[in-house]
N, C-alpha and C. Protein backbone atom coordinates (compact mmCIF):
# COMPACT_ATOMS: atom_id res chain seq x y z
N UNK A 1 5.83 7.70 -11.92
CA UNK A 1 5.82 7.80 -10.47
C UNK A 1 4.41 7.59 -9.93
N UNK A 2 3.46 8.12 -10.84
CA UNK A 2 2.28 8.20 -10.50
C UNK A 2 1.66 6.66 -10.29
N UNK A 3 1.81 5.74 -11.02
CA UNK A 3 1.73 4.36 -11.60
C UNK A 3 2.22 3.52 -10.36
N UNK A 4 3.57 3.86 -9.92
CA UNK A 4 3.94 3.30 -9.19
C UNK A 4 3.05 3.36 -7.43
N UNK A 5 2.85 5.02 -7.61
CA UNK A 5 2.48 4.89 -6.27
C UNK A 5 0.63 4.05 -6.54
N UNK A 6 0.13 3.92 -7.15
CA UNK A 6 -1.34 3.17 -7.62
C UNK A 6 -1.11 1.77 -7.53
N UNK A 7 0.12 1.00 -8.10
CA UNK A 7 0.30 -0.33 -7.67
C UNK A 7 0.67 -0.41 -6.23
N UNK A 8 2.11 0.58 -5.74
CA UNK A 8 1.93 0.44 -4.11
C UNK A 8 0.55 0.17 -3.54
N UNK A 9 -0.50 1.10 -4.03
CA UNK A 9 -1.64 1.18 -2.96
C UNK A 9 -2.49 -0.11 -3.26
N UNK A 10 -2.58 -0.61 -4.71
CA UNK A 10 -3.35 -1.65 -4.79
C UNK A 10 -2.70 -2.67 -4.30
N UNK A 11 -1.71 -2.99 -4.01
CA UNK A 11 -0.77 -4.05 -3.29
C UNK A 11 -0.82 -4.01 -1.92
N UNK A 12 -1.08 -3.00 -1.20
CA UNK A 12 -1.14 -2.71 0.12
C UNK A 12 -2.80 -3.28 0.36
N UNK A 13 -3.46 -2.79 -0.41
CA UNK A 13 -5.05 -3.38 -0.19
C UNK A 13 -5.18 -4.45 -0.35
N UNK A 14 -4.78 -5.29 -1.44
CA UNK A 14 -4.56 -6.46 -1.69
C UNK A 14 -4.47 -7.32 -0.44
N UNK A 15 -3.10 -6.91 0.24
CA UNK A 15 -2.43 -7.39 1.22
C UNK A 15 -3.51 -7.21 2.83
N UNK A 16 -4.11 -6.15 2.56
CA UNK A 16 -5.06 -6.11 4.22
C UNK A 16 -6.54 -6.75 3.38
N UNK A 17 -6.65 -7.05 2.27
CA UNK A 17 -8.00 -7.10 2.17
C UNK A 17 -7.75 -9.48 2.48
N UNK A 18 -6.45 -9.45 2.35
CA UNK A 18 -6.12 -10.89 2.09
C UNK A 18 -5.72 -11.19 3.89
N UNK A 19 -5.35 -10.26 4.31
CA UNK A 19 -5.49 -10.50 6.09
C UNK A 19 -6.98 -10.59 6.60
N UNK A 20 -7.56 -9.61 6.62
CA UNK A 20 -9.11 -9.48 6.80
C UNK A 20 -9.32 -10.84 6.77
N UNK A 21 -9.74 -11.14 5.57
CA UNK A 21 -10.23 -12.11 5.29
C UNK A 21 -9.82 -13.22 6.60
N UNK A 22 -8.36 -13.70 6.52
CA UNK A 22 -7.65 -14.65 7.33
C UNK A 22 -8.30 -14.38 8.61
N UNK A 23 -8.58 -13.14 9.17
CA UNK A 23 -8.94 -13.10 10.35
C UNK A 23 -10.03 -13.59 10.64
N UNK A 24 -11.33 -13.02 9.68
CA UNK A 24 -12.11 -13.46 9.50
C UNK A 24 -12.82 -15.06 9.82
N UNK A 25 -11.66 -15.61 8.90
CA UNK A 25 -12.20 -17.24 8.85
C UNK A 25 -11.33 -17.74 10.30
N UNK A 26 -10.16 -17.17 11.17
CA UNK A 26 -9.94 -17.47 12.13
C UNK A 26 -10.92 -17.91 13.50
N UNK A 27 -11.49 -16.49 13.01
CA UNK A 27 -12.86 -16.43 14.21
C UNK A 27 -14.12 -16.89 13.71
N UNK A 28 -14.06 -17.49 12.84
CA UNK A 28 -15.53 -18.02 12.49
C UNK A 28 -15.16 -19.79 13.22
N UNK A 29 -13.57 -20.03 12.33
CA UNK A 29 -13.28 -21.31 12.96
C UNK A 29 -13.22 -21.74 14.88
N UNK A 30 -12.89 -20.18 15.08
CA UNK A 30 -12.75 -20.51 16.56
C UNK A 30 -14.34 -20.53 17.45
N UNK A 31 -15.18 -19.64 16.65
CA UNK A 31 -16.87 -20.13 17.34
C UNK A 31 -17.35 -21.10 16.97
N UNK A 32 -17.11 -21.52 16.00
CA UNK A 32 -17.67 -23.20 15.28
C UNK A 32 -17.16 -23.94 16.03
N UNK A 33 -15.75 -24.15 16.18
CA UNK A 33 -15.25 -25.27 17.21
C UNK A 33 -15.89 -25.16 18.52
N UNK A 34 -15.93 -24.20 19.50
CA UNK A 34 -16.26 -23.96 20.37
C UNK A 34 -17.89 -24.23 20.71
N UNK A 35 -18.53 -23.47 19.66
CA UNK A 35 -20.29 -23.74 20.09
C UNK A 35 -20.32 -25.41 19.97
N UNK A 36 -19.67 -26.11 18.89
CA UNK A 36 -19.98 -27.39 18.21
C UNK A 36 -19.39 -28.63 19.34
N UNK A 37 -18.54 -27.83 20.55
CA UNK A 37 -17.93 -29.15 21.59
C UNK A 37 -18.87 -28.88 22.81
N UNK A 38 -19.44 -27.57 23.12
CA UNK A 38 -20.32 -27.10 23.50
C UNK A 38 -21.82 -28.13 24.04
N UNK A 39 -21.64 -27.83 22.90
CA UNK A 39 -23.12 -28.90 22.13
C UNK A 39 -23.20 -29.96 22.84
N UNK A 40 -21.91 -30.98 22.62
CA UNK A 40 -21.42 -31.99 22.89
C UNK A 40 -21.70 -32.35 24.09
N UNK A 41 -20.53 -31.65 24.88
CA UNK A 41 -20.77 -31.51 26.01
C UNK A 41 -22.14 -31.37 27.29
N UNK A 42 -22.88 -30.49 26.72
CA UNK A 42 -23.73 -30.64 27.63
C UNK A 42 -24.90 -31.51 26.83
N UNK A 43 -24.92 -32.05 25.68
CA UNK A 43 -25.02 -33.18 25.36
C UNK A 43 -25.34 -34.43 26.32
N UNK A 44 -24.07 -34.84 26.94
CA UNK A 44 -23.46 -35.82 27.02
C UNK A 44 -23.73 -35.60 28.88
N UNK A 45 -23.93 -34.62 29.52
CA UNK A 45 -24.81 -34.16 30.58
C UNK A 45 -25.90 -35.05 31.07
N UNK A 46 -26.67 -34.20 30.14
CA UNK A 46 -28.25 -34.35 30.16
C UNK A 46 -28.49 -35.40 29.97
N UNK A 47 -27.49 -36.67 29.21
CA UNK A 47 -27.97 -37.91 28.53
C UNK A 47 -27.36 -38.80 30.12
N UNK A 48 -27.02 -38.23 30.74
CA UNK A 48 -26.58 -39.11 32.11
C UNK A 48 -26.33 -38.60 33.27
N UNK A 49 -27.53 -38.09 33.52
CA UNK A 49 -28.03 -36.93 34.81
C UNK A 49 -28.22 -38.28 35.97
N UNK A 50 -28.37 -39.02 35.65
CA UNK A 50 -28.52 -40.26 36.87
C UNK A 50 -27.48 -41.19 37.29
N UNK A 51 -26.59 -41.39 36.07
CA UNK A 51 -25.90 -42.05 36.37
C UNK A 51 -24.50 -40.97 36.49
N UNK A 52 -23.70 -40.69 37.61
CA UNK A 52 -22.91 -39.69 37.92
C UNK A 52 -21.37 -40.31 37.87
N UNK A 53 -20.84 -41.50 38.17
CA UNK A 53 -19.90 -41.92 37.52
C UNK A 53 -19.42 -42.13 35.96
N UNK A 54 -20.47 -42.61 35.57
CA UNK A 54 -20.82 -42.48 33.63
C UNK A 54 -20.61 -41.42 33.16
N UNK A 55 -21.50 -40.25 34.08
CA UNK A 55 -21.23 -39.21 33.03
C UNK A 55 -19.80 -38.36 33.35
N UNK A 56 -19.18 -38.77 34.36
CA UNK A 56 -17.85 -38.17 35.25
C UNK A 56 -17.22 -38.70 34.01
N UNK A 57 -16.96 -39.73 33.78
CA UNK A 57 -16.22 -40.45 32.63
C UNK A 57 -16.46 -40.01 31.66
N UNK A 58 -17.47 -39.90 30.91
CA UNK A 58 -17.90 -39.48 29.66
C UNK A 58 -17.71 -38.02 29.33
N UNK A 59 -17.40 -36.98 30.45
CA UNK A 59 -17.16 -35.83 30.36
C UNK A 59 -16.08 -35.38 30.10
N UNK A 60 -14.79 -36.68 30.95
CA UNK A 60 -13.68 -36.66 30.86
C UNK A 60 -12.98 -36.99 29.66
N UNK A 61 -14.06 -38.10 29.04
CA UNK A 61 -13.33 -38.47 27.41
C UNK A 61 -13.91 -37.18 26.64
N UNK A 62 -14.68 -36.32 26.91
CA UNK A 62 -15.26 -35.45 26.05
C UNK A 62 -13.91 -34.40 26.04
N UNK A 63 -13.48 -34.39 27.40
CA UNK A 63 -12.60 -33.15 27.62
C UNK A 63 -11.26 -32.96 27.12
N UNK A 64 -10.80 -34.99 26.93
CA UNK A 64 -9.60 -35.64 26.28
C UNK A 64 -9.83 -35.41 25.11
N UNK A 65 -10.82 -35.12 24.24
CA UNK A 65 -11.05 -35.61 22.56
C UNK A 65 -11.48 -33.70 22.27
N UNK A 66 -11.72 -33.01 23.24
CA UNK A 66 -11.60 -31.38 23.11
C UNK A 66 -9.85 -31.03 23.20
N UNK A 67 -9.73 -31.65 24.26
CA UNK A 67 -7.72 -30.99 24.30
C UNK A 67 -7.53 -31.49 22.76
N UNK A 68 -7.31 -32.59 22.26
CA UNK A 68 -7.07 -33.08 21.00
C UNK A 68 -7.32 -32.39 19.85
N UNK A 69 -8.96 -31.68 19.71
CA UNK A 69 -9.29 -31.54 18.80
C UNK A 69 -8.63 -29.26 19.08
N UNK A 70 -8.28 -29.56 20.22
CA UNK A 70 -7.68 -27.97 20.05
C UNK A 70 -6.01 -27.96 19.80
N UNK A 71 -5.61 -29.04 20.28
CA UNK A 71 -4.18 -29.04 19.94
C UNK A 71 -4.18 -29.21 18.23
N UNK A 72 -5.07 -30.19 17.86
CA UNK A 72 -5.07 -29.77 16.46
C UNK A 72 -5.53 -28.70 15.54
N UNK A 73 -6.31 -27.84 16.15
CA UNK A 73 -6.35 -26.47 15.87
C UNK A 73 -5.92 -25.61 16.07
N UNK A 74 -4.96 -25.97 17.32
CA UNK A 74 -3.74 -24.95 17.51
C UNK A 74 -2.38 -25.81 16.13
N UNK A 75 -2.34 -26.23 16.00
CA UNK A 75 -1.41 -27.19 14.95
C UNK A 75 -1.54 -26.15 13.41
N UNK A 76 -2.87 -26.56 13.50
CA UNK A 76 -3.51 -25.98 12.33
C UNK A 76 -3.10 -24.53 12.22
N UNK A 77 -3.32 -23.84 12.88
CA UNK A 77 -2.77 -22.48 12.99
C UNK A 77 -1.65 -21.92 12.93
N UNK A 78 -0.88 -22.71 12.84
CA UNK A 78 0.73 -22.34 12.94
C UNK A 78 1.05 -22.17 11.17
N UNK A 79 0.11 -22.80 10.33
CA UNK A 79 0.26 -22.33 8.98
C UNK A 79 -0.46 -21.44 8.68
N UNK A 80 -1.33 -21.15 9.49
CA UNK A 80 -2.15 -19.73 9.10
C UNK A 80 -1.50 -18.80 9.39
N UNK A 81 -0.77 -18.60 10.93
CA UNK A 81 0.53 -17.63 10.78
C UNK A 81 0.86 -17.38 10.42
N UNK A 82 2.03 -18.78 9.79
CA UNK A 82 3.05 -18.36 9.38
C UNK A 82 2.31 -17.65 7.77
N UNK A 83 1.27 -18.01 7.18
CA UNK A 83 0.85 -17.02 6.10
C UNK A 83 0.72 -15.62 6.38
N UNK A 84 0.03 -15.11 8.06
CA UNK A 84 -0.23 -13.60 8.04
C UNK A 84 1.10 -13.21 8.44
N UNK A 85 2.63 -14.18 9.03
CA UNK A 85 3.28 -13.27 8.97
C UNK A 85 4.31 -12.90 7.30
N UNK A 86 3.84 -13.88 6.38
CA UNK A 86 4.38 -13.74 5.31
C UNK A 86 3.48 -12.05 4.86
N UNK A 87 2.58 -12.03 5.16
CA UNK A 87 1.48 -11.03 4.14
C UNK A 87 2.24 -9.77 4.85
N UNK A 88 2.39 -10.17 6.55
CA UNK A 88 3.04 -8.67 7.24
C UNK A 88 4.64 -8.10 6.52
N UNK A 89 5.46 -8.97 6.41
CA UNK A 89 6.60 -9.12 5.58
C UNK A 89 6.39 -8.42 4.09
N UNK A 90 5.46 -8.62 3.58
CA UNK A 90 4.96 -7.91 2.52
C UNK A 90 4.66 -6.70 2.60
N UNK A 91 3.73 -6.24 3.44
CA UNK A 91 3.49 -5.24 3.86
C UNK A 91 4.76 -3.86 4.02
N UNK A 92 5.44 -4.96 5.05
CA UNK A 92 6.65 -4.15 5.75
C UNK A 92 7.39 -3.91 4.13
N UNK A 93 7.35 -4.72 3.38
CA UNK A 93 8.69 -4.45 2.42
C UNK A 93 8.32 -3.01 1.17
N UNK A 94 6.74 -3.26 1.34
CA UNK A 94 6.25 -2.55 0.24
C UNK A 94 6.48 -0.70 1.29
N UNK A 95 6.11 -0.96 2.32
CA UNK A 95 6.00 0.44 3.29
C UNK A 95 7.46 0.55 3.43
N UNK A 96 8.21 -0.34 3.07
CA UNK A 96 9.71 0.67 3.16
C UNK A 96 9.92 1.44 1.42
N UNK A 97 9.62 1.31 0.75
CA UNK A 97 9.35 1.67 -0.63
C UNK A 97 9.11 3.29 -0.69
N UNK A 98 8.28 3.89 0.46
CA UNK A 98 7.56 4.75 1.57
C UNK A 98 8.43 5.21 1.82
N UNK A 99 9.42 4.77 2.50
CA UNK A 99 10.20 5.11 3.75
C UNK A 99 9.30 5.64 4.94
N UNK A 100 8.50 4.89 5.03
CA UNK A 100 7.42 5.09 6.40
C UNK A 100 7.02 3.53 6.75
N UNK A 101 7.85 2.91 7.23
CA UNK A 101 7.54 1.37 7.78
C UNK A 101 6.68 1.69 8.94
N UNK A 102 7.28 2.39 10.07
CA UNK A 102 6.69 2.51 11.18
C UNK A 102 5.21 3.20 10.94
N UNK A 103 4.92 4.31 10.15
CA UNK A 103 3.85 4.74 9.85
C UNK A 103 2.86 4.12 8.83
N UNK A 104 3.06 3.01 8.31
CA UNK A 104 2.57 2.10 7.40
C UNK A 104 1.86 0.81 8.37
N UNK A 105 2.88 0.35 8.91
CA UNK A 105 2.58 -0.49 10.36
C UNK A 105 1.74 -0.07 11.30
N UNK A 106 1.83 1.18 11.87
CA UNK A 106 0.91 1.24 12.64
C UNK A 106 -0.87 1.37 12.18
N UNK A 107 -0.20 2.04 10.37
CA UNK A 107 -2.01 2.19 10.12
C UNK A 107 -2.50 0.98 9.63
N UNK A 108 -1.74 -0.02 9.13
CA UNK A 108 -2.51 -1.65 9.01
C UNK A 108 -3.03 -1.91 10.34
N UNK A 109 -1.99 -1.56 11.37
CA UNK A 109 -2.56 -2.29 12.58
C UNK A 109 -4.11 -1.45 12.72
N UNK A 110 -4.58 -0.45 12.65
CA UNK A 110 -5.91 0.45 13.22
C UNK A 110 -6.57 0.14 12.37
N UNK A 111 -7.51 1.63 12.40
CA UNK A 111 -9.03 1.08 11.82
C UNK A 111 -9.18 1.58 10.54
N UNK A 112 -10.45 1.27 9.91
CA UNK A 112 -10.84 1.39 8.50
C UNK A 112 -10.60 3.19 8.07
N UNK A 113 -10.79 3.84 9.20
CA UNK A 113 -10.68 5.39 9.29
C UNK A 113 -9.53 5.69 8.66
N UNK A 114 -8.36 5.04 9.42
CA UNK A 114 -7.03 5.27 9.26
C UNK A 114 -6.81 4.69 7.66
N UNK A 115 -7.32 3.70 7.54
CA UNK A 115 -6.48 3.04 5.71
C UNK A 115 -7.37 4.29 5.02
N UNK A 116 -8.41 4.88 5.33
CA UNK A 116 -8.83 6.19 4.09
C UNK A 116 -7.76 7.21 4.83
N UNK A 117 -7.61 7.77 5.43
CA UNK A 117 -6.31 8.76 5.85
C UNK A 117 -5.31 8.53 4.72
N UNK A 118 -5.03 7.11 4.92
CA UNK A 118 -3.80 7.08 4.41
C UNK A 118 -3.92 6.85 2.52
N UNK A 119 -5.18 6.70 1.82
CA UNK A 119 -5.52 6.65 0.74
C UNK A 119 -5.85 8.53 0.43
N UNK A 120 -5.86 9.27 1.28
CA UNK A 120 -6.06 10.64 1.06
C UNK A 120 -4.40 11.09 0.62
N UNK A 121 -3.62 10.22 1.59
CA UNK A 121 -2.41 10.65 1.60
C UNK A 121 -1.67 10.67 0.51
N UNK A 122 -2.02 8.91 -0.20
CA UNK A 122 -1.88 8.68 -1.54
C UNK A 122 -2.09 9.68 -2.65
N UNK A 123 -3.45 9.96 -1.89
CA UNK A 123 -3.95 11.23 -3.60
C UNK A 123 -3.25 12.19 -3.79
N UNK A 124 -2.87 12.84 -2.79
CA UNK A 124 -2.25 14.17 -2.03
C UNK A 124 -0.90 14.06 -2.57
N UNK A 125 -0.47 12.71 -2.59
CA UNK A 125 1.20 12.32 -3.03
C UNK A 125 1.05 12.70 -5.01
N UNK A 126 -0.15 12.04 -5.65
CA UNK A 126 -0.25 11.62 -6.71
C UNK A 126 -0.49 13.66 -7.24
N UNK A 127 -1.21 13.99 -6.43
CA UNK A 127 -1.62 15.38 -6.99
C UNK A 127 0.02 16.50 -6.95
N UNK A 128 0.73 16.17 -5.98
CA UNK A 128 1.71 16.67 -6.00
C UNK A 128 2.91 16.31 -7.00
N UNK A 129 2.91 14.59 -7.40
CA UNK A 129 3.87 14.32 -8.60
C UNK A 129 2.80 14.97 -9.78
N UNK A 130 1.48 15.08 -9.66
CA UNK A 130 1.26 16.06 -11.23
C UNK A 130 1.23 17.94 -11.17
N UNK A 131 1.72 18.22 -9.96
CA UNK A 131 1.60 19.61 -9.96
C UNK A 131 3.02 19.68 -10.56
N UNK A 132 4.53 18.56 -9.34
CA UNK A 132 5.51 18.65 -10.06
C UNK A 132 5.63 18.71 -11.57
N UNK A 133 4.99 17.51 -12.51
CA UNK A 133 5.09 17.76 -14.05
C UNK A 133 4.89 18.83 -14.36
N UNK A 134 3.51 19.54 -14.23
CA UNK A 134 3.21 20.37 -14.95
C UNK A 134 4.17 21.84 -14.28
N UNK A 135 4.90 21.74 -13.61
CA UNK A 135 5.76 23.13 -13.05
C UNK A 135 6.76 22.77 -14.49
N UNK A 136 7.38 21.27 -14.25
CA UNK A 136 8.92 20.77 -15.25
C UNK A 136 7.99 21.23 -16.90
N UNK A 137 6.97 21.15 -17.10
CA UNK A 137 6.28 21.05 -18.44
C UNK A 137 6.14 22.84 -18.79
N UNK A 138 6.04 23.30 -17.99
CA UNK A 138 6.05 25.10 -17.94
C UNK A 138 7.77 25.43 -18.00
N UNK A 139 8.33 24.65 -17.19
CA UNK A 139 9.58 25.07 -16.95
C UNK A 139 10.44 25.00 -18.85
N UNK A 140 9.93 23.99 -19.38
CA UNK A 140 10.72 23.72 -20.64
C UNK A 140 9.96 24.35 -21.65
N UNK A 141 8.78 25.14 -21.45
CA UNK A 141 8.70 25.95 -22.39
C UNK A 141 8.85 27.18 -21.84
N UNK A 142 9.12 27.62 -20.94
CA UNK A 142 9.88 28.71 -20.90
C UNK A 142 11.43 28.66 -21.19
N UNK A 143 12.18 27.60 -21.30
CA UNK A 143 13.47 27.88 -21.81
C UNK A 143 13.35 27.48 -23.31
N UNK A 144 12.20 26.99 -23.90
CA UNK A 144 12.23 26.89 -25.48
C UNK A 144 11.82 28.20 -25.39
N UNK A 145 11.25 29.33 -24.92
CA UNK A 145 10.66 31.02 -25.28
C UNK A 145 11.96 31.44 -25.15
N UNK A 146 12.94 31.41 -24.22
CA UNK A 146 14.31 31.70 -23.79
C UNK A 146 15.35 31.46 -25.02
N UNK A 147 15.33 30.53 -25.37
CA UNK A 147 15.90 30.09 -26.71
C UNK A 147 15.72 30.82 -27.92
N UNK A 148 13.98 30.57 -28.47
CA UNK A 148 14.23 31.56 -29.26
C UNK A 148 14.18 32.84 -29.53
N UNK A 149 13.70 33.35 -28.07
CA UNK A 149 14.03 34.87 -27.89
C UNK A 149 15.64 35.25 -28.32
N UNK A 150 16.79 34.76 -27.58
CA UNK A 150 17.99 34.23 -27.84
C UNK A 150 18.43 34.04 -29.55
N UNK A 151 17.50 33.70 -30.11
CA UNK A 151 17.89 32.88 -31.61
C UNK A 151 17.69 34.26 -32.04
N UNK A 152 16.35 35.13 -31.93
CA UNK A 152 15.72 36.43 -32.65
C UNK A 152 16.65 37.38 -31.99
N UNK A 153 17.51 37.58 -31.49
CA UNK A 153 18.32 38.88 -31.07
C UNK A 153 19.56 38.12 -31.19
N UNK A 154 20.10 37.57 -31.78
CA UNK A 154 21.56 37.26 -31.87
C UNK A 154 20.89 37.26 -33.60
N UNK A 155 19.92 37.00 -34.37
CA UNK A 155 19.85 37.57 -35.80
C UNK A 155 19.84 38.82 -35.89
N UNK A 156 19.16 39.70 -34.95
CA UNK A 156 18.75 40.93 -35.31
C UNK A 156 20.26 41.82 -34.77
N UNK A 157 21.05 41.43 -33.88
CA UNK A 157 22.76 41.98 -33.93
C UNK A 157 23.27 41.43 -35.28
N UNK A 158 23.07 40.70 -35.65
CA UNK A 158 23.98 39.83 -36.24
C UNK A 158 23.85 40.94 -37.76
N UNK A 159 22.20 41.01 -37.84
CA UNK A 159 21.99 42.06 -39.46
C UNK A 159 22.45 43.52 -39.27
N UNK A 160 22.38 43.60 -37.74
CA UNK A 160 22.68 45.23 -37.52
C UNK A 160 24.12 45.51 -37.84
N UNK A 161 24.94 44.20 -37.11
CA UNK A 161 26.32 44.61 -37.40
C UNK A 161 26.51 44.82 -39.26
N UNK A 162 25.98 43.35 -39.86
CA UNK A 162 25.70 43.51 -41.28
C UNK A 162 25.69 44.79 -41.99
N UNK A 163 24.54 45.77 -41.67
CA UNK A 163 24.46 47.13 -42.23
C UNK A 163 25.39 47.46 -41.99
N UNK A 164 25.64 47.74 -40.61
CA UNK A 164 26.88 48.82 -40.39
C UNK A 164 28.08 48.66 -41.28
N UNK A 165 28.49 46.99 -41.61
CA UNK A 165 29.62 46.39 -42.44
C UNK A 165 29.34 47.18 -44.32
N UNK A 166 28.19 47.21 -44.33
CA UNK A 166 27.80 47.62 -45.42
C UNK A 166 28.20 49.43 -45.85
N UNK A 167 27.61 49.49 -45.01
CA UNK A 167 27.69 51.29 -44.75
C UNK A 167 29.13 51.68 -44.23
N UNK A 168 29.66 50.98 -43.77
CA UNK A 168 31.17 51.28 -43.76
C UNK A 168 32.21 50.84 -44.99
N UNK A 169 31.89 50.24 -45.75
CA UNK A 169 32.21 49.66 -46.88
C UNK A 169 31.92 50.89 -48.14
N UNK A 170 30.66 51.01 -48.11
CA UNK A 170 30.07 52.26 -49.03
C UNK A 170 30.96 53.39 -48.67
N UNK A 171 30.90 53.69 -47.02
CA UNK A 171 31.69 55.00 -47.04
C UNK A 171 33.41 55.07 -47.40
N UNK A 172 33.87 54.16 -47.16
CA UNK A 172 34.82 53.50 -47.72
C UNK A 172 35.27 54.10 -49.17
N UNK A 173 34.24 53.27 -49.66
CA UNK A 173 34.61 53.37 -51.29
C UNK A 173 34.36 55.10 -51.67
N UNK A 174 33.22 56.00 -50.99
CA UNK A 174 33.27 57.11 -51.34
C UNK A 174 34.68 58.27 -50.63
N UNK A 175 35.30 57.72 -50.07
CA UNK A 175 36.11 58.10 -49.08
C UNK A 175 37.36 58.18 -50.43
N UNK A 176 37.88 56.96 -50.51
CA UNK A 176 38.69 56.64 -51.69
C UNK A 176 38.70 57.36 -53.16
């Protein structure tokens, strides 16, 4: 049990340390694109501050080849999704395991505070399946003490009746 709940948790980390990440490179991709058309843009300004039809035009192909280059990064993203919602699916399947989806869910969604909460919770779970053993591990040697307490007084009737069989036998024969 113990085992199990240690792979749950390394699977659960696994799983936010493999989102993180995704998020991560989301927003690095989304300031790179952005500073890098940026650039461009006022670029493409400064290089035709005199001529104001030119650069009206040139701003406008800048702005046509930005929609483009975001529709393809919105494109692009639709497989990055669909990966964080595969990892959430994971998540969800491993936190029903739990039977705490909703309380599993909400602490992926928060902060770093909350995933140690919930790694306390883990320990707290793990310390309680070894308090359980060791109660079941006490429990079976007290019914092996039970036993042969049991074994030593069903011999010690067993010889008493013996004598008595004896001594009634003796008196018996002196009786006769």
């Amino acid at each position: 049990m113990r085992d199990l709940l240690h792979e749950k948790e390394n699977s659960l980390n696994a799983a936010i340390a493999a989102l993180q990440h995704f998020m991560d490179a989301r927003f690095h991709d989304v300031s790179e694109f952005n500073t890098t058309q940026n650039r461009a843009l006022y670029a493409a300004i400064d290089a035709n501050k005199d001529d104001t039809d030119s650069a009206r035009k040139h701003f406008e192909a800048i702005l046509d080849e930005r929609r483009r280059a975001l529709d393809a990064f919105i494109q692009s993203n639709h497989t990055r999704l669909a990966d964080m919602n595969g990892i959430r699916e994971q998540l969800n399947s491993q936190a029903a395991s739990f039977s705490r989806v909703d309380t599993v869910d909400a602490r992926f969604n928060a902060s770093a505070s909350d995933r140690d909460a919930m790694r306390k919770e883990m320990a707290t779970l793990s310390t309680r399946v070894a308090a359980a053993e060791a109660t079941a591990a006490a429990n079976a040697q007290t019914t092996a003490a039970a036993r042969t307490s049991a074994t030593t007084i069903a011999t010690v009737v067993s010889a008493v009746f013996g004598l008595i069989g004896i001594f009634v036998g003796i008196a018996l024969h002196f009786i006769r």
